[in-house]
Protein backbone atom coordinates (compact mmCIF):
# COMPACT_ATOMS: atom_id res chain seq x y z
CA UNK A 1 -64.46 -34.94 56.39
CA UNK A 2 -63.47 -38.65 55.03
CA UNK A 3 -61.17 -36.73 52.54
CA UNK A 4 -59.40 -34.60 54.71
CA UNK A 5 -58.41 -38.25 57.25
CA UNK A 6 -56.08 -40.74 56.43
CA UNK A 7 -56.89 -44.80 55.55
CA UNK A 8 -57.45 -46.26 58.83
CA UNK A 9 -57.46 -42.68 60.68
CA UNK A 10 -56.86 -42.37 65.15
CA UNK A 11 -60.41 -41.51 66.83
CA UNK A 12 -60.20 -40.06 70.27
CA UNK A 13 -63.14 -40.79 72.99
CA UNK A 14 -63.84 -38.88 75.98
CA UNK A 15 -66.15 -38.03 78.26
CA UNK A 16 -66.53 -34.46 79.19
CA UNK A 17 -68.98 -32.10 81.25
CA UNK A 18 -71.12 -28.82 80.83
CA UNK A 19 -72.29 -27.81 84.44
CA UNK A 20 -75.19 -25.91 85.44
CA UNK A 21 -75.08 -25.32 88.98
CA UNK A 22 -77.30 -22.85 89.50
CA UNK A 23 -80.51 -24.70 86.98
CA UNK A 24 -83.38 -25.69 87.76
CA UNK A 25 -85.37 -25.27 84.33
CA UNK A 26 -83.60 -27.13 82.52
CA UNK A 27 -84.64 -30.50 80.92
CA UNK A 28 -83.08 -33.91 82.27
CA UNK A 29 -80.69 -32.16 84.46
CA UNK A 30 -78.91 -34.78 85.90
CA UNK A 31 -75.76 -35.23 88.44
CA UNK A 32 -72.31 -35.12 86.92
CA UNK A 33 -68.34 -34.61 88.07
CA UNK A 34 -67.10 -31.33 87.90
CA UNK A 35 -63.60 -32.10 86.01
CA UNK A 36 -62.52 -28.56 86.75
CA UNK A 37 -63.16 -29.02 90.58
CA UNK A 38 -62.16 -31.99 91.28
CA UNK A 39 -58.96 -33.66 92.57
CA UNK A 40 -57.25 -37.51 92.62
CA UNK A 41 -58.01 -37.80 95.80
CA UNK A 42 -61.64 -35.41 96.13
CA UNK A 43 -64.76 -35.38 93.45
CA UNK A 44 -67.38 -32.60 93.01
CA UNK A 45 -70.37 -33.21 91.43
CA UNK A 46 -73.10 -30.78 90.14
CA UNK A 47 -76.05 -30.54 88.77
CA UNK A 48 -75.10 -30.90 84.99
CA UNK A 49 -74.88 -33.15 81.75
CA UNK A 50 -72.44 -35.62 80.39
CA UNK A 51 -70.78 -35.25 76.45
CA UNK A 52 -69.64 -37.86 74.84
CA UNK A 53 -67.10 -36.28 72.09
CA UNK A 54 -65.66 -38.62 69.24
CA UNK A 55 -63.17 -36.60 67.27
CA UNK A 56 -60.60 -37.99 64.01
CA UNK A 57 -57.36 -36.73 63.58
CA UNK A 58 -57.31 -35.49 59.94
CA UNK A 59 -54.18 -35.44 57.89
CA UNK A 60 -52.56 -32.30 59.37
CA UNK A 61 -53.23 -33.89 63.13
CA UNK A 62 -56.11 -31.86 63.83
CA UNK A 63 -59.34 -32.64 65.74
CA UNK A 64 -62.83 -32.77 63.94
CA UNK A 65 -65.77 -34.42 65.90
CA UNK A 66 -67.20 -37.27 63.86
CA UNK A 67 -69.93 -37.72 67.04
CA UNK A 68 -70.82 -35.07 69.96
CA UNK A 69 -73.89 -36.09 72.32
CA UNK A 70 -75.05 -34.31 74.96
CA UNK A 71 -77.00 -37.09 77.71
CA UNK A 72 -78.01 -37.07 80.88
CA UNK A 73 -79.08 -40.38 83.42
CA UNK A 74 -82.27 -38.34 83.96
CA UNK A 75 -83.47 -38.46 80.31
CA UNK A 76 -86.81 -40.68 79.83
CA UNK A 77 -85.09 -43.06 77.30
CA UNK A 78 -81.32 -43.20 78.94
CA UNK A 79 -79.70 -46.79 79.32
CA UNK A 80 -75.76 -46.12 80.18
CA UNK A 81 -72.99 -44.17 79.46
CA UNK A 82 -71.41 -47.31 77.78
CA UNK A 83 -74.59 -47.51 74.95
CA UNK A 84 -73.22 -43.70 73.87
CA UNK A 85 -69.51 -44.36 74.03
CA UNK A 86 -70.70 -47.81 71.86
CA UNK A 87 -72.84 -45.49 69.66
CA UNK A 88 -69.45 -43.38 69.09
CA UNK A 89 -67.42 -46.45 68.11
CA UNK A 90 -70.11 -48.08 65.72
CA UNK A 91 -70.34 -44.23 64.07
CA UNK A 92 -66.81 -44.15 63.74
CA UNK A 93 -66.89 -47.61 62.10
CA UNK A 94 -69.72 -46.63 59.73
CA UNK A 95 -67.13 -43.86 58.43
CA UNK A 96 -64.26 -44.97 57.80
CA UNK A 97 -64.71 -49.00 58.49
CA UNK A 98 -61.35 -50.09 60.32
CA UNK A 99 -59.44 -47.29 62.96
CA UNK A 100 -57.44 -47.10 65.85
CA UNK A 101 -59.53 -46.02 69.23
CA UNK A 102 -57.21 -43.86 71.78
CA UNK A 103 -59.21 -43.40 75.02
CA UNK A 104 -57.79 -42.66 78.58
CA UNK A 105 -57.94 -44.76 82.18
CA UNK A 106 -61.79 -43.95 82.32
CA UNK A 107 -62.54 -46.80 79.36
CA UNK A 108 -60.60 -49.13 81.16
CA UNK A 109 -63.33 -51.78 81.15
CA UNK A 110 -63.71 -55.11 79.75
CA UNK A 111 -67.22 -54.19 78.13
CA UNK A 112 -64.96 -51.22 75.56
CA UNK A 113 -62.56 -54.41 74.78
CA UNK A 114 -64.88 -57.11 73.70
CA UNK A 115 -66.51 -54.39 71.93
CA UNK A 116 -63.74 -53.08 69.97
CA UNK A 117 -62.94 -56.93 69.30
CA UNK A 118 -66.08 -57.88 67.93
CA UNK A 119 -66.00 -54.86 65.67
CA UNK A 120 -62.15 -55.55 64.53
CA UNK A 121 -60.40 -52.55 65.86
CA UNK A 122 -57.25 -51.34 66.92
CA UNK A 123 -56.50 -49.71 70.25
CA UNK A 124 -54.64 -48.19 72.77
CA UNK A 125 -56.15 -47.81 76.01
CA UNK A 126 -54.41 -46.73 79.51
CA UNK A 127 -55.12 -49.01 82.18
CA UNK A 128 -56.10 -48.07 85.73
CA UNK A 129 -53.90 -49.82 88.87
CA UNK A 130 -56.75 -52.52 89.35
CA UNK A 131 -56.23 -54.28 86.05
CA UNK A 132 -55.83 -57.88 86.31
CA UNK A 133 -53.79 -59.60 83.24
CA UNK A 134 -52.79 -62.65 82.61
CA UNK A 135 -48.73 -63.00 82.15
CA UNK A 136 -47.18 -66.78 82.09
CA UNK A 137 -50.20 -68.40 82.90
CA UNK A 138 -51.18 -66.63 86.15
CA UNK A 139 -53.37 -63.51 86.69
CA UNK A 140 -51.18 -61.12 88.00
CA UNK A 141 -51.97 -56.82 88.63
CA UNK A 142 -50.48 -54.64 86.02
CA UNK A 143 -48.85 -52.49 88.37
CA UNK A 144 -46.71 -55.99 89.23
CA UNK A 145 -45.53 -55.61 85.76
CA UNK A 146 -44.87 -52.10 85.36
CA UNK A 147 -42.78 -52.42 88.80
CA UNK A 148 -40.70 -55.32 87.75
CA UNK A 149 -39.86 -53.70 84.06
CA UNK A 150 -37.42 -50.85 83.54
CA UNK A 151 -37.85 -48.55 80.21
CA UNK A 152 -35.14 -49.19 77.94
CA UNK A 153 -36.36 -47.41 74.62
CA UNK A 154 -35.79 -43.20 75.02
CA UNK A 155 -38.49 -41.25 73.39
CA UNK A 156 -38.08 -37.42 73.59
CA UNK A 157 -41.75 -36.18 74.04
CA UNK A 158 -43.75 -33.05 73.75
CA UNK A 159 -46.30 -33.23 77.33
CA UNK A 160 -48.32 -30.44 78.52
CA UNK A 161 -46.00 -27.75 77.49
CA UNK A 162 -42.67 -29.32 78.50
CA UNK A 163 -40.09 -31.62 76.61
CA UNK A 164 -39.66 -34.81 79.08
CA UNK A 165 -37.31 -37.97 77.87
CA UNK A 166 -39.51 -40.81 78.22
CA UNK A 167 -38.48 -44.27 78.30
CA UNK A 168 -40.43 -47.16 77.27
CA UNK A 169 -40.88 -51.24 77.47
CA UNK A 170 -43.45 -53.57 76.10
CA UNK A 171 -44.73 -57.05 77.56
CA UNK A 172 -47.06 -59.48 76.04
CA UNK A 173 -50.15 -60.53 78.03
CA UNK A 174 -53.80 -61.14 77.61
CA UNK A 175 -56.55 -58.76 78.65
CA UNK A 176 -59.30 -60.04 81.04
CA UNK A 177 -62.37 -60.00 78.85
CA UNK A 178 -61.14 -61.72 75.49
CA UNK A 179 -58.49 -63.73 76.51
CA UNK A 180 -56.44 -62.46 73.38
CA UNK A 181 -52.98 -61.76 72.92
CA UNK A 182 -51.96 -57.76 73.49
CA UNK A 183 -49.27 -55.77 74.69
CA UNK A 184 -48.87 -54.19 77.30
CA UNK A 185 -46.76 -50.53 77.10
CA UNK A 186 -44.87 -49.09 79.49
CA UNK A 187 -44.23 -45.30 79.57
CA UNK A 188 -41.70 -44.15 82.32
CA UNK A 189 -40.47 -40.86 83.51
CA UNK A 190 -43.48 -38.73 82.55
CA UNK A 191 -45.99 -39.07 85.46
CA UNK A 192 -45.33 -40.15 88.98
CA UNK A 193 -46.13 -43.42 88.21
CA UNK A 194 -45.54 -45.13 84.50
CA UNK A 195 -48.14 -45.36 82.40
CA UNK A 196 -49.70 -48.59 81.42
CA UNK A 197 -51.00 -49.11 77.86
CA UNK A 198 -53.31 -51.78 76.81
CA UNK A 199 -52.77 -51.80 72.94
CA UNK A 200 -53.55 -54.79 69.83
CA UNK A 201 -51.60 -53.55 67.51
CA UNK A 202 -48.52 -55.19 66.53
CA UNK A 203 -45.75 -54.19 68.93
CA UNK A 204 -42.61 -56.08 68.66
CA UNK A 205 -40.37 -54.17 67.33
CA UNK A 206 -38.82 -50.41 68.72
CA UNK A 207 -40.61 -48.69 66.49
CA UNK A 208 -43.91 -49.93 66.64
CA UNK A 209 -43.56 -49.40 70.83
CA UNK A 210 -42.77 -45.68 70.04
CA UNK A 211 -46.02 -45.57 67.68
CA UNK A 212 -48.19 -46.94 70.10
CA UNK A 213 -47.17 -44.53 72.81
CA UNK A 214 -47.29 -41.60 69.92
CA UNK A 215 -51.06 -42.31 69.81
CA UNK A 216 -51.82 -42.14 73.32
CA UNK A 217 -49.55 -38.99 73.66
CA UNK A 218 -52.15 -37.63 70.39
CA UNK A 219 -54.97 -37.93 73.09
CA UNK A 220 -54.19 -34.33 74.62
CA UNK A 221 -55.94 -33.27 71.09
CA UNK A 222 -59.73 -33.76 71.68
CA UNK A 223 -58.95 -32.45 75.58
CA UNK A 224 -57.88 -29.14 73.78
CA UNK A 225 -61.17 -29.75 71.27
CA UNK A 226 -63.47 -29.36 73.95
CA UNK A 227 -61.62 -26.79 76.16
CA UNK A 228 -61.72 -24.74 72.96
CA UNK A 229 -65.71 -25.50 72.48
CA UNK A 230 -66.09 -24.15 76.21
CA UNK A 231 -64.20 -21.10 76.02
CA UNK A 232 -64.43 -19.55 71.72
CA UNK A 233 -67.87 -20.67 71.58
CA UNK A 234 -69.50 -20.50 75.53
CA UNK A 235 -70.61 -24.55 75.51
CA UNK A 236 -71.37 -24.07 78.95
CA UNK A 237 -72.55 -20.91 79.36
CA UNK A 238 -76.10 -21.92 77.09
CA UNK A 239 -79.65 -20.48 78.32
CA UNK A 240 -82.13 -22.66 76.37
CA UNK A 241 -83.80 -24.97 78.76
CA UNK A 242 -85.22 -27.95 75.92
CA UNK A 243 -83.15 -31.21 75.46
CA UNK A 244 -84.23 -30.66 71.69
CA UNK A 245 -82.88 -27.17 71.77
CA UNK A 246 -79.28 -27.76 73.70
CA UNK A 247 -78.81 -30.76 71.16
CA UNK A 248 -79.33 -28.29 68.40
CA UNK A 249 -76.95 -25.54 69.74
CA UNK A 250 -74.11 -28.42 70.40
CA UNK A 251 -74.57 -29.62 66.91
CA UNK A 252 -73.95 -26.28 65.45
CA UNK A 253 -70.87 -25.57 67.73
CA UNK A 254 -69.39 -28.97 66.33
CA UNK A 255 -69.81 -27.63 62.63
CA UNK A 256 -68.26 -24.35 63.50
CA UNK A 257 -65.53 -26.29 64.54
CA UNK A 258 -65.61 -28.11 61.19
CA UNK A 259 -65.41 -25.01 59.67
CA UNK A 260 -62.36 -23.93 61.37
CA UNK A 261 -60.50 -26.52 60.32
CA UNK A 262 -61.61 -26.44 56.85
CA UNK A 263 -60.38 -22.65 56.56
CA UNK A 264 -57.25 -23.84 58.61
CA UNK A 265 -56.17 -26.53 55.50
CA UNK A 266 -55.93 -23.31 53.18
CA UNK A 267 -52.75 -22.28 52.05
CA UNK A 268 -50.45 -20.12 53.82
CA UNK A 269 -50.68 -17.35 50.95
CA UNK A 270 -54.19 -17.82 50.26
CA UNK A 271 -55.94 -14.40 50.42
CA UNK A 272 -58.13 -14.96 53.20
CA UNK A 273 -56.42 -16.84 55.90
CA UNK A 274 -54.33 -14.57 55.59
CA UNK A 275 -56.06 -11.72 56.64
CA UNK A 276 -57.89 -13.79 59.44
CA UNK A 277 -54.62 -14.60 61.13
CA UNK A 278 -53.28 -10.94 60.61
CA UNK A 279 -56.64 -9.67 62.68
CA UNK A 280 -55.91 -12.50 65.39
CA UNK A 281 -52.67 -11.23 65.70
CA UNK A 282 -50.97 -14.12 67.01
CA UNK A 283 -47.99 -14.48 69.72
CA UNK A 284 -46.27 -17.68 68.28
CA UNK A 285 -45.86 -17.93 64.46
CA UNK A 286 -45.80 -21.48 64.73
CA UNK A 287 -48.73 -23.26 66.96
CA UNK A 288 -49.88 -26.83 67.31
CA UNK A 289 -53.70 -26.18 67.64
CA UNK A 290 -54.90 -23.71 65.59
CA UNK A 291 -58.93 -23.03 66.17
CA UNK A 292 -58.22 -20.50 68.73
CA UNK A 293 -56.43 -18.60 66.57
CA UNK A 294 -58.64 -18.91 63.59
CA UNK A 295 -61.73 -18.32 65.74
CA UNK A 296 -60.03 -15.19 67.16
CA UNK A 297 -59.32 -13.78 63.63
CA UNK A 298 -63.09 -14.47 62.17
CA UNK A 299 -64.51 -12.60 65.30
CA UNK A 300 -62.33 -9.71 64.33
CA UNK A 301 -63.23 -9.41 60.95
CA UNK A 302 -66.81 -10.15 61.36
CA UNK A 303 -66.82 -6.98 64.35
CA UNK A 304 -66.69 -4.85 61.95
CA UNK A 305 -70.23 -5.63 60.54
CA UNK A 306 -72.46 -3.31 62.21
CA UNK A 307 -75.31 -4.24 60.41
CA UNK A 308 -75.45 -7.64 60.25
CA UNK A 309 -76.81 -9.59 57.23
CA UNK A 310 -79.44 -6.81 56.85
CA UNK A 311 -77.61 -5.60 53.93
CA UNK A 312 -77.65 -9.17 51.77
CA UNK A 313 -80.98 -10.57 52.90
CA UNK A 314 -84.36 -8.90 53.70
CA UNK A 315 -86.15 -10.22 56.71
CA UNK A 316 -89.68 -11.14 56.68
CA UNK A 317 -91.09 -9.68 60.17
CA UNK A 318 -94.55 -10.66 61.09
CA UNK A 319 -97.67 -8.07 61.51
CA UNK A 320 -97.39 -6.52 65.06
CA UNK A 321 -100.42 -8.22 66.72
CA UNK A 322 -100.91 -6.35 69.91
CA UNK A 323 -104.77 -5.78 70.72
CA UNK A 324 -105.58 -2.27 70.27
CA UNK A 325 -108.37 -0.14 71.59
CA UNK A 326 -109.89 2.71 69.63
CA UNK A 327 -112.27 4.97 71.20
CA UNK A 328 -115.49 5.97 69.53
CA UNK A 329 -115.81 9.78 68.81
């Protein structure tokens, strides 16, 4: 996958749920938030388990998971949440040695920043409304900032299926934990109230504002990664009952995906892509996230095999072992 990223590539962290309401058989079944249920203003939780998803945008700005663990606080050998989401960052690290982390309002915490900073990263991190940082000498909330700022830099952008004219300002602060220079970004006239961006990269100029926004705005990627897991390949709809197992079935899901995006970085006239997206029979000619297509097509095609891999491979079936009874003449 290192050939198909970029130098210094965007990995997006989340935290996502599979929910099992109805188990009872099933290993380390812990407690979690249904994110389909729930509201800003009411949670539901159920009985469930927790993913941690890291995913790299690749050259074409497609997802591909570089780290996908399934936990659960009820597991024998669980610390936190926070040990995973480090476990992410130090795999993503490992890979491709220096990145830029995009991660949403739920990382707002100054454990993820001293960690990114003692591993030299880049990021861009929204902040929640409770963030203290320090502006002039004097702790202040972030939300003061945002509310004393107007956006003065228009950025047409592409959000959840609408265009929207954003505007944008920048101010530089320090962040809580490290006490080190960042900027804080201001997105306006998106959401009911502007977004506030916690980012180390350089962010001076107008263009390097609109980048840093850009990133965050790339985040919507791995949330349509892991919808797509749910609903082409059933995450959450699994009947094995062993930790060992569910890992197992997750980490073949991921390299499905892989595979999907390997077929996708064909060539528009190559031979066989061609005839997968003719059987998916698409709406749009033109889309932005292409698995569900692609995984459409391949379940057409493959349909049509009755008989399986019974033709190519011969399959060794053990001696039928039932007890029998013979009776003596």
């Amino acid at each position: 996958m290192k050939k198909w990223c970029p130098d210094q590539p965007v990995i997006h962290i989340d935290d996502r749920d599979v929910v099992k309401p109805d188990g009872y058989k099933f290993e380390s079944l812990g407690w979690v938030r249904d994110g389909s249920e729930s509201t800003a203003t009411k949670n539901v939780y159920k009985k469930g388990y927790h993913v941690t998803e890291a995913t790299v945008l690749t050259g074409s700005n497609h997802p591909v998971s570089i780290f996908s663990e399934i936990h659960s606080s009820k597991e024998k050998n669980f610390t936190s949440i926070n040990d995973v989401t480090f476990s992410a960052m130090e795999r993503a690290k490992a890979l491709f040695g220096k990145a830029t982390f995009v991660m949403d309002r739920g990382y707002d915490d100054n454990k993820m920043f001293l960690k990114l900073d003692s591993m030299g990263q880049d990021y861009v991190i929204r902040l929640t409304a409770k963030r203290k940082l320090l502006y002039h000498n004097k702790w202040v909330f972030a939300t003061e900032l945002r509310n004393r700022r107007k956006g003065k830099v228009k950025l047409p952008l592409f959000y959840k299926g609408k265009m929207h004219e954003a505007y944008l300002s920048h101010v530089k602060v320090q962040i809580t934990a490290s006490r080190k220079d960042i900027y804080l970004a201001l997105v306006y006239g998106i959401t009911e109230h502007p977004m506030m961006l916690a980012t180390n990269k350089e962010s001076k100029a107008k263009d390097e504002v609109i980048k840093a926004a850009k990133l965050y705005f790339s985040r919507w990627k791995i949330e349509e990664y892991f919808r797509c897991k749910k609903q082409v390949f059933q995450l959450e709809n699994f009947r094995v009952r062993k930790r060992k197992a569910i890992h197992a079935l997750n980490f073949y899901i991921t390299l499905c995906m892989a595979f999907l995006r390997h077929s996708s970085m064909k060539s528009e006239t190559n031979m066989l892509k061609v005839a997968i997206i003719r059987t998916a029979d698409p709406i749009k000619e033109k889309i932005a996230f292409c698995y569900y297509q692609l995984a459409k097509g391949i379940s057409g095609i493959l349909s049509y095999a009755k008989e399986g891999i019974r033709l190519w491979f011969r399959t060794k079936r053990f001696v039928y072992r039932q007890l029998c009874l013979k009776l003596a003449v």
